[in-house]
N, C-alpha and C. Protein backbone atom coordinates (compact mmCIF):
# COMPACT_ATOMS: atom_id res chain seq x y z
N UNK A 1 147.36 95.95 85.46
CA UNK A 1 146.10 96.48 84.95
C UNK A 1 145.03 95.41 85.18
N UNK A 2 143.77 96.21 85.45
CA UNK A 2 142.74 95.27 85.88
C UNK A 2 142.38 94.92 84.61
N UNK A 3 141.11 93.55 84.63
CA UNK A 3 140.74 93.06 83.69
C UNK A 3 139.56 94.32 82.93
N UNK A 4 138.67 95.10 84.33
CA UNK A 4 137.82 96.13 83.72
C UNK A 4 138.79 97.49 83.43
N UNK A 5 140.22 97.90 83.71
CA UNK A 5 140.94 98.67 82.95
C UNK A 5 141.16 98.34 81.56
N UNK A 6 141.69 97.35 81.37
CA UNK A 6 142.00 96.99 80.02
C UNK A 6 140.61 96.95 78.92
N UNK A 7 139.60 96.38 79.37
CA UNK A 7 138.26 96.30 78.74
C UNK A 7 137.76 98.11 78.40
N UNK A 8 138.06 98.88 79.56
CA UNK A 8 137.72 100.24 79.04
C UNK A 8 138.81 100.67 78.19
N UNK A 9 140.04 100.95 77.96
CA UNK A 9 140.87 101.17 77.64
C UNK A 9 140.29 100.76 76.00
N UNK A 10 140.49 99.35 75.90
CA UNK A 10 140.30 98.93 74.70
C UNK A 10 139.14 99.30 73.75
N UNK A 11 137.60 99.37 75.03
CA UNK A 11 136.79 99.93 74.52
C UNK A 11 136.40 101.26 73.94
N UNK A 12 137.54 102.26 74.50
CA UNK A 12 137.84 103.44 74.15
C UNK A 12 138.76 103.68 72.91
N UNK A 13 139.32 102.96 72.75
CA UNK A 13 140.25 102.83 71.13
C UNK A 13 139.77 102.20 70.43
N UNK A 14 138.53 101.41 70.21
CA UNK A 14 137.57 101.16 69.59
C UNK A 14 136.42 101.89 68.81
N UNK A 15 136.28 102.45 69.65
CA UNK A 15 134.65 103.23 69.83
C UNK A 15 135.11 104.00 68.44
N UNK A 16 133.78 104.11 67.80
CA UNK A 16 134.11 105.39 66.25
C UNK A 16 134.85 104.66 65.26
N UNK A 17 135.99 103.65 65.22
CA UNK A 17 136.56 103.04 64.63
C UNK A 17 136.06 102.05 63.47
N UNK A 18 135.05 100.94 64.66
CA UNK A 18 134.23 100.52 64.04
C UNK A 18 132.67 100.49 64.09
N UNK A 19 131.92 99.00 64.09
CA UNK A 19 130.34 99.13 64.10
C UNK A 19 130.79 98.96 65.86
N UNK A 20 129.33 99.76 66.03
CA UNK A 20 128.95 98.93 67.75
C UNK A 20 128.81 97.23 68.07
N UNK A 21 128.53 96.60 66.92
CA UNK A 21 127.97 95.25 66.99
C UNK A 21 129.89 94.50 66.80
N UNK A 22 130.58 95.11 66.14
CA UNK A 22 131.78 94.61 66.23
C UNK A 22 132.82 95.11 67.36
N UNK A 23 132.36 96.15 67.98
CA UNK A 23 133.09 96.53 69.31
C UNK A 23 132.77 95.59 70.12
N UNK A 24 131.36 95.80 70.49
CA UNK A 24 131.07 94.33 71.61
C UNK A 24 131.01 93.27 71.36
N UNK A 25 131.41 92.78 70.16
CA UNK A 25 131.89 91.65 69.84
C UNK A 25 133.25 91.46 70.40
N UNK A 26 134.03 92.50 70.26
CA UNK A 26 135.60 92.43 71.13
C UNK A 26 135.53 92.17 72.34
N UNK A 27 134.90 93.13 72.58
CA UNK A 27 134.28 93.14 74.16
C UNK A 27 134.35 91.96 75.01
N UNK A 28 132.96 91.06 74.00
CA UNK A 28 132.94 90.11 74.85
C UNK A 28 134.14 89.25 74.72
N UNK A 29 134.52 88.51 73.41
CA UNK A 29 135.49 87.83 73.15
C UNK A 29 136.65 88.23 74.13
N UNK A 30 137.22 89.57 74.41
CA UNK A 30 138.19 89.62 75.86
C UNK A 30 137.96 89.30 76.80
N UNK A 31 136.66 89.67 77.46
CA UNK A 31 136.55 89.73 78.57
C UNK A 31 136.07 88.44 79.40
N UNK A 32 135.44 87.31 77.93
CA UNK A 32 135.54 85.82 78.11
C UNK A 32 137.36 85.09 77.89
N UNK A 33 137.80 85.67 77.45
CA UNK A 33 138.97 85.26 77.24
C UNK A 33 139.77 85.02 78.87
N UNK A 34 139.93 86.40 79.55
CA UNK A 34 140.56 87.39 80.42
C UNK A 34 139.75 85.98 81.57
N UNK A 35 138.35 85.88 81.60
CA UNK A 35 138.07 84.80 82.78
C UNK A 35 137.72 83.76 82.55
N UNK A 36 138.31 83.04 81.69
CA UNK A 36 138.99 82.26 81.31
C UNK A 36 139.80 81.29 81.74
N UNK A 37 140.31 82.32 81.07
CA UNK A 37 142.17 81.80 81.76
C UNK A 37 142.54 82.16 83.13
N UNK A 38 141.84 83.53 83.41
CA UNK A 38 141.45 83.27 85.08
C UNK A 38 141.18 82.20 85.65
N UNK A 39 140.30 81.66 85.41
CA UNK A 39 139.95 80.48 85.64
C UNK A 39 140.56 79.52 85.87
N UNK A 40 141.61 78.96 84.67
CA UNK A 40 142.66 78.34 84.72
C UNK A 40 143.71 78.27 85.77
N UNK A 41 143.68 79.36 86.51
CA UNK A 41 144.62 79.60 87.60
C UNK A 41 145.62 80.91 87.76
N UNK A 42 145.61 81.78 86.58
CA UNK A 42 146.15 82.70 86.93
C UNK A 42 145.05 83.97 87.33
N UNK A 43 145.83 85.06 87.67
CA UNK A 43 145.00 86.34 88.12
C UNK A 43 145.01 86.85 87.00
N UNK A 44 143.63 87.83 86.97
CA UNK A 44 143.53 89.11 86.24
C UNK A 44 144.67 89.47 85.51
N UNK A 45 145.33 90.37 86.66
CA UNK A 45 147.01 91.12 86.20
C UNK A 45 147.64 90.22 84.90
N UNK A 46 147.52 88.78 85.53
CA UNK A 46 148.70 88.14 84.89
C UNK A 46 148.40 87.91 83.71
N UNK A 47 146.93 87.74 83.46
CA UNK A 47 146.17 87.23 81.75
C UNK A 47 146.63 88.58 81.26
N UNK A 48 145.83 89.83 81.77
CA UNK A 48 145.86 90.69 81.00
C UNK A 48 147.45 91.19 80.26
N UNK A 49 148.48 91.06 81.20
CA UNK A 49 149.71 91.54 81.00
C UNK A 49 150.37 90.72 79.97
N UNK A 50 149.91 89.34 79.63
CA UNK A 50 150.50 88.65 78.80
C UNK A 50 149.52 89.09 77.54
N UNK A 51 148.56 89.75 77.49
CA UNK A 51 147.38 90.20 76.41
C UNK A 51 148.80 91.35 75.84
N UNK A 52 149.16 91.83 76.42
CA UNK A 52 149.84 93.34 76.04
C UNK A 52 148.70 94.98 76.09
N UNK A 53 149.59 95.12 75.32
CA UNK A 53 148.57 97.01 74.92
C UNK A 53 147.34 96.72 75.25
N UNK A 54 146.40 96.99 75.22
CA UNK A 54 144.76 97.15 74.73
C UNK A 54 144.66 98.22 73.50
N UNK A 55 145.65 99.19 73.30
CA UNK A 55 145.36 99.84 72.43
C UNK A 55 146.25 99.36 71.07
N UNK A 56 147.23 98.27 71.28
CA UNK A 56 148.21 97.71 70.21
C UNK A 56 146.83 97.14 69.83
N UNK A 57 146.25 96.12 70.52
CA UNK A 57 145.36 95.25 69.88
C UNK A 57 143.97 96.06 69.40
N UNK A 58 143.22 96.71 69.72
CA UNK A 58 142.96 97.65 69.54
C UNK A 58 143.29 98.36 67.57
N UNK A 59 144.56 98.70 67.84
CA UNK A 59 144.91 98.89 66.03
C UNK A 59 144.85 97.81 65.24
N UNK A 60 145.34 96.48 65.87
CA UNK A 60 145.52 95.35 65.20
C UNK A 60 143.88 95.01 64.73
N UNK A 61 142.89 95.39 65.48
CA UNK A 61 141.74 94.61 65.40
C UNK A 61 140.99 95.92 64.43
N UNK A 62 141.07 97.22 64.26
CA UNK A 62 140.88 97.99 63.46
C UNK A 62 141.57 98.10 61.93
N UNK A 63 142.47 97.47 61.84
CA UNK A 63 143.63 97.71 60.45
C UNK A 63 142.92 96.21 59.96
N UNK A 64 142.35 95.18 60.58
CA UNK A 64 141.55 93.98 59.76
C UNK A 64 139.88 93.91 60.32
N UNK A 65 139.57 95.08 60.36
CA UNK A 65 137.85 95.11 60.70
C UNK A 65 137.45 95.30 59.39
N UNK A 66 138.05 95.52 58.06
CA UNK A 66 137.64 95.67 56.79
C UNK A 66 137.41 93.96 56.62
N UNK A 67 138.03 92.86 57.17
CA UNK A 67 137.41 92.04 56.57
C UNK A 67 135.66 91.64 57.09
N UNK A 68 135.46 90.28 56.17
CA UNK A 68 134.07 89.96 57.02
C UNK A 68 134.01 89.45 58.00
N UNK A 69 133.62 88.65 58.80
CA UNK A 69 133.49 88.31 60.01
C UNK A 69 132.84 86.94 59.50
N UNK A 70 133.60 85.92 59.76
CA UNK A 70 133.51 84.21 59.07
C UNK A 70 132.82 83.33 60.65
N UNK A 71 133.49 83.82 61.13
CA UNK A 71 134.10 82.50 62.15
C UNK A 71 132.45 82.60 63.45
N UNK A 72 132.37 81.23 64.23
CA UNK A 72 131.35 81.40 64.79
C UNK A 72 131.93 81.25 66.30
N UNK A 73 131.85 82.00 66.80
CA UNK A 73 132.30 82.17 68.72
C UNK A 73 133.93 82.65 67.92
N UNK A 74 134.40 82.63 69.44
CA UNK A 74 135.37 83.07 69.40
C UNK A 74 135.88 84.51 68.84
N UNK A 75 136.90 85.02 68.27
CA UNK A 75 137.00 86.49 68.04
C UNK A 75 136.29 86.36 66.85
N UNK A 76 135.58 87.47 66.36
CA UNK A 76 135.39 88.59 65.87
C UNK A 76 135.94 88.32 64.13
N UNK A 77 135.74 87.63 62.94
CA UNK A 77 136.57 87.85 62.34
C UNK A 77 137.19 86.60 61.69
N UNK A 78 137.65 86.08 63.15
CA UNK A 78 138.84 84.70 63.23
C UNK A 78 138.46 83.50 62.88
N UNK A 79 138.20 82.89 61.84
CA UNK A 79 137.85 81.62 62.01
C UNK A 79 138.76 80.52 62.80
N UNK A 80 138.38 79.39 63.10
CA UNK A 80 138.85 78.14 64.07
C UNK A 80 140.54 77.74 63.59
N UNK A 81 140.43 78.11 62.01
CA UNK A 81 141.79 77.37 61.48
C UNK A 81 142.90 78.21 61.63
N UNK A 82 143.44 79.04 62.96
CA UNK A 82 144.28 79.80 63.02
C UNK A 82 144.38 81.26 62.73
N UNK A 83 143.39 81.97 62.53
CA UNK A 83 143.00 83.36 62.29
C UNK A 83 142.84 83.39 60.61
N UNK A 84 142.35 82.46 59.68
CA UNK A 84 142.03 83.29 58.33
C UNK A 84 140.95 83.20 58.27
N UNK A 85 140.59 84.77 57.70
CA UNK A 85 139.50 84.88 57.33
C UNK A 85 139.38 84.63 55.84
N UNK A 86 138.07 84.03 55.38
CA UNK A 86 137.70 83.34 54.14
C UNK A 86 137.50 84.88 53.01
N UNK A 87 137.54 83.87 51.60
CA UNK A 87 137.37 84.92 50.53
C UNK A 87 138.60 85.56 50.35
N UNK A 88 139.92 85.35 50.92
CA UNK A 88 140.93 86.64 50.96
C UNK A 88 141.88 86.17 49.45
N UNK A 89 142.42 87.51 49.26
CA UNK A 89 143.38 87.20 47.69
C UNK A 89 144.60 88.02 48.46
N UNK A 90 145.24 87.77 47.77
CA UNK A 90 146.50 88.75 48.09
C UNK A 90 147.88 87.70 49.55
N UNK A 91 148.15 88.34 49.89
CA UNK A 91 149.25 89.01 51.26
C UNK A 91 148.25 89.38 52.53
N UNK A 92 148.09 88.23 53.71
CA UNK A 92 147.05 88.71 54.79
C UNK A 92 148.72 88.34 55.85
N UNK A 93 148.39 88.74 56.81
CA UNK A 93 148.55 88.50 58.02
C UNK A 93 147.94 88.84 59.28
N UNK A 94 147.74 88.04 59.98
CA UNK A 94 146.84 88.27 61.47
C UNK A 94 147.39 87.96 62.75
N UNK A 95 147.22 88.47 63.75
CA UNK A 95 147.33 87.23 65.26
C UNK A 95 146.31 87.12 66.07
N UNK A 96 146.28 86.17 66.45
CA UNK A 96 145.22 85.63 67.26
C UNK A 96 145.50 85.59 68.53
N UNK A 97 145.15 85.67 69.68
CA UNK A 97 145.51 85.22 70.82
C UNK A 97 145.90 83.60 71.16
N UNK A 98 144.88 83.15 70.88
CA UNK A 98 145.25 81.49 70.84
C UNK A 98 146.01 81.07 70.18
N UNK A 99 146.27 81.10 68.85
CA UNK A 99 146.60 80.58 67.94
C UNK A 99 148.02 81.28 67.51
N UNK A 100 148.35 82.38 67.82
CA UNK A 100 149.42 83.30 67.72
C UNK A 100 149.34 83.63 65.64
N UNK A 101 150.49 83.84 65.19
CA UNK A 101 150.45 84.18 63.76
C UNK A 101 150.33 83.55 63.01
N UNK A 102 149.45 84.01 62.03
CA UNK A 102 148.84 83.54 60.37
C UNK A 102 149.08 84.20 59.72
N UNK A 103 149.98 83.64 58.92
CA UNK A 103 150.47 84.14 57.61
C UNK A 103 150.22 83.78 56.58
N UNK A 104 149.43 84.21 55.28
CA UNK A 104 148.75 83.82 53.99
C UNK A 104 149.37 84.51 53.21
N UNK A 105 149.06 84.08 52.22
CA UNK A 105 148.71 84.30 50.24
C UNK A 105 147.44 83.48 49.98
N UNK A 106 146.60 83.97 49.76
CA UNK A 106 145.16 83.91 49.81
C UNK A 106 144.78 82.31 50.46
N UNK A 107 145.01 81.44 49.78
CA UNK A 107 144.28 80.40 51.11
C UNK A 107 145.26 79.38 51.66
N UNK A 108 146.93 79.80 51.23
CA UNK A 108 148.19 79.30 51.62
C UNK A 108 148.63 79.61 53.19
N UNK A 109 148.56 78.74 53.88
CA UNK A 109 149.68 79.40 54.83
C UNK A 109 150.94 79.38 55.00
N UNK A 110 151.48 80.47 54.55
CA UNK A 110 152.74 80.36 54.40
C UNK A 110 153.92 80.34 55.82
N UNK A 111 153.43 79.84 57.01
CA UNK A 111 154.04 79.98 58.35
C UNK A 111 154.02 78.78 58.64
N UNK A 112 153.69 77.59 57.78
CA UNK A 112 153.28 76.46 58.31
C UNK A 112 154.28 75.57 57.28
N UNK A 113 154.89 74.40 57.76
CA UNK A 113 155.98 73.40 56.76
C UNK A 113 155.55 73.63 55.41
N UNK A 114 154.34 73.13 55.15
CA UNK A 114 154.24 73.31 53.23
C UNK A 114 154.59 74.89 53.27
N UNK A 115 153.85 75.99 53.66
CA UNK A 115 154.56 77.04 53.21
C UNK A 115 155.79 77.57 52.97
N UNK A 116 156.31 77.39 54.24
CA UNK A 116 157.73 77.40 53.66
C UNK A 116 158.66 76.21 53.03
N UNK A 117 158.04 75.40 52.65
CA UNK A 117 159.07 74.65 51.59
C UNK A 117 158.62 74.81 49.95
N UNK A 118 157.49 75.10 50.02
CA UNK A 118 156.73 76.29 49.10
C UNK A 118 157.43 77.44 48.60
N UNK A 119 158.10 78.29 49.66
CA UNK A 119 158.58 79.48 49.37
C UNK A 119 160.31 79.03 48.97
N UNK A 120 160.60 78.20 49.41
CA UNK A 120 161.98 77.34 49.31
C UNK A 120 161.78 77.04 47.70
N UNK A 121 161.01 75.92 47.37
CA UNK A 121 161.31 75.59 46.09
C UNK A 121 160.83 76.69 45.22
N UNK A 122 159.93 78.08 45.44
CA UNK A 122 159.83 79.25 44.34
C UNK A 122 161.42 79.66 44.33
N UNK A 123 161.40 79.78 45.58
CA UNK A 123 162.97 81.02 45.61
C UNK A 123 164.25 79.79 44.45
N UNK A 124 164.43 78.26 44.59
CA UNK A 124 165.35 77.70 44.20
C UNK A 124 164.69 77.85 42.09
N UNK A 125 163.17 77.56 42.35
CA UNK A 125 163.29 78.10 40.73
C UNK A 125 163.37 79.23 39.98
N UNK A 126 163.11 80.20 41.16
CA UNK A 126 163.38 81.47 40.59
C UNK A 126 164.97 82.10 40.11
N UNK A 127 166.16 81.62 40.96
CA UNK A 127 167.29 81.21 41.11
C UNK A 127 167.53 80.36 39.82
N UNK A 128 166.93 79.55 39.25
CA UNK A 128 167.57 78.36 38.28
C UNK A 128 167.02 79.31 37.10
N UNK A 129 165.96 80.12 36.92
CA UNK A 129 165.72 80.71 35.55
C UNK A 129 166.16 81.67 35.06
N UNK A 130 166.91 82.68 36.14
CA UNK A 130 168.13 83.42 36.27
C UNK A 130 169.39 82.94 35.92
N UNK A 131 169.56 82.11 36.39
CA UNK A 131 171.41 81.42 35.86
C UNK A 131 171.07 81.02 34.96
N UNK A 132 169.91 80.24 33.90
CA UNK A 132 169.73 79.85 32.83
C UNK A 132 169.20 81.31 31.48
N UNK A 133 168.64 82.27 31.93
CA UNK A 133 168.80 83.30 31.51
C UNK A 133 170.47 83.92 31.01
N UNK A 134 171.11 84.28 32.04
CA UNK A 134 172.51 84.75 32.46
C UNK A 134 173.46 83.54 30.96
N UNK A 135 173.09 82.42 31.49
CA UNK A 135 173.72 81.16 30.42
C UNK A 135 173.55 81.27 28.99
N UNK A 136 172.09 82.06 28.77
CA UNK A 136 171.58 81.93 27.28
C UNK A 136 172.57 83.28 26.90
N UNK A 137 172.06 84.35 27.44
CA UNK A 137 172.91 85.63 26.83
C UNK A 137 174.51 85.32 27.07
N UNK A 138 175.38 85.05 27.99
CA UNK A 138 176.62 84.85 27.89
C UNK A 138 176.78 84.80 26.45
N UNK A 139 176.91 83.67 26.14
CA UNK A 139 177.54 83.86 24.37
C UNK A 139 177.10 85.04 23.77
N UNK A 140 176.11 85.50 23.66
CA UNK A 140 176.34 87.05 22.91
C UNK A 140 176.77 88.10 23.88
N UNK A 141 176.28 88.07 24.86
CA UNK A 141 177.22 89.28 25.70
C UNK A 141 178.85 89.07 25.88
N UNK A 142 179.69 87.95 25.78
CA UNK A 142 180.93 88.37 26.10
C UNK A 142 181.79 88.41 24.75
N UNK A 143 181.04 88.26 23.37
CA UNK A 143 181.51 89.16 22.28
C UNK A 143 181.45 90.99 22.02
N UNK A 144 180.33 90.93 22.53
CA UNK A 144 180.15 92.47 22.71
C UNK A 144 180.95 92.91 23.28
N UNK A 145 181.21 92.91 24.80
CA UNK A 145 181.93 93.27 25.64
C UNK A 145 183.25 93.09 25.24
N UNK A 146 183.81 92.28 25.07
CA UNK A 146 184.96 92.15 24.42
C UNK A 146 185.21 93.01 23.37
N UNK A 147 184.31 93.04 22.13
CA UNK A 147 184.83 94.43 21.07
C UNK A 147 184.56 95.90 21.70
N UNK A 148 183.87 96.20 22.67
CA UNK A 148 183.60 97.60 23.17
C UNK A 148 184.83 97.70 23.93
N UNK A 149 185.63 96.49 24.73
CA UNK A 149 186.37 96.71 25.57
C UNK A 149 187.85 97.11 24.52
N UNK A 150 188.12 96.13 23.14
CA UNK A 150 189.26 96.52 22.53
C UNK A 150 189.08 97.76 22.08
N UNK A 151 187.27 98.62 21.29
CA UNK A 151 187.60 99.62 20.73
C UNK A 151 187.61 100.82 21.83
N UNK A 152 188.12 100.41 23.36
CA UNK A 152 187.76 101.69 23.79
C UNK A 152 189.30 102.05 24.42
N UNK A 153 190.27 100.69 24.35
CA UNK A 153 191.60 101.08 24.44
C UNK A 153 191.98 101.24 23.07
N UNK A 154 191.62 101.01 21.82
CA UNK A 154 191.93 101.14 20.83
C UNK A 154 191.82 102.94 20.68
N UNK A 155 190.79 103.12 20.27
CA UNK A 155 190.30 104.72 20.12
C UNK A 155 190.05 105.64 21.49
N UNK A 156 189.98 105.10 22.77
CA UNK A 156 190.13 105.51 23.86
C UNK A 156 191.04 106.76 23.96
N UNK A 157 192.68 106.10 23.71
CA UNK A 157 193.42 107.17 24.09
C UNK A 157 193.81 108.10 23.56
N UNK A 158 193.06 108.71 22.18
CA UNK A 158 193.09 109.78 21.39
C UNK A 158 192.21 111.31 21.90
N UNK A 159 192.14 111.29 22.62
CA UNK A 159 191.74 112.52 23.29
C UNK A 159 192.35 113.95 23.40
């Protein structure tokens, strides 16, 4: 696929989706991208084919056009520090072309060493307040269990 196939393509799964000022904002951001890396030494074909879909990206760039638009050059959206966009709360994820995946909890990245040793030591305390839970009730749960278990062979087999 040519570099002006993919640019219509994309621009056509765009269009209606969002603003005009954020379509050709895609626009350009590809189509500087695409000669580019042309530039760099590969062909057309070869940038674009490693781009993928136009219409995958396309959804990808419509399912986060609800955010604001932070970042200055570059995509649309993306700020410099790996695709987050500012102000966010919650569970984000994005990809970038450059930068490939960003994964958050509002201004955490959780794809990056602190994040996941982050998610390591939640998961190991979440784990320790459970077995210490489990520890506190034991002593009253295995009296219970124990008298439900004698009165049910006790009075059980009168049926």
């Amino acid at each position: 696929m040519t570099r002006q196939e993919f640019l219509h393509e994309l621009q056509l799964a765009l269009q209606g989706e969002m603003s005009r000022e954020a379509v050709d904002g895609h626009m350009k951001y590809y189509n500087d991208y695409i000669m580019e890396e042309s530039r760099k030494g590969g062909s057309e074909e070869e940038v674009v084919g490693r781009l993928g879909s136009p219409r995958l990206i396309a959804k990808t760039l419509i399912d986060t056009s609800g955010q604001p638009s932070q970042g200055g050059g570059g995509q649309p959206g993306w700020e410099g520090d790996g695709g987050h966009v500012g102000n966010e709360r919650g569970f984000h994820a994005g990809y970038s072309p450059q930068d490939g995946w960003d994964v958050r909890f509002g201004k955490v990245k959780l794809n990056s060493w602190y994040g996941k040793l982050l998610l390591v030591v939640l998961a190991v305390l979440l784990l320790m307040v459970i077995a210490n839970v489990v520890a506190f009730l034991l002593p009253f749960l295995a009296p219970a269990v124990l008298v439900v278990l004698v009165c049910s062979i006790i009075f059980g087999s009168r049926r």
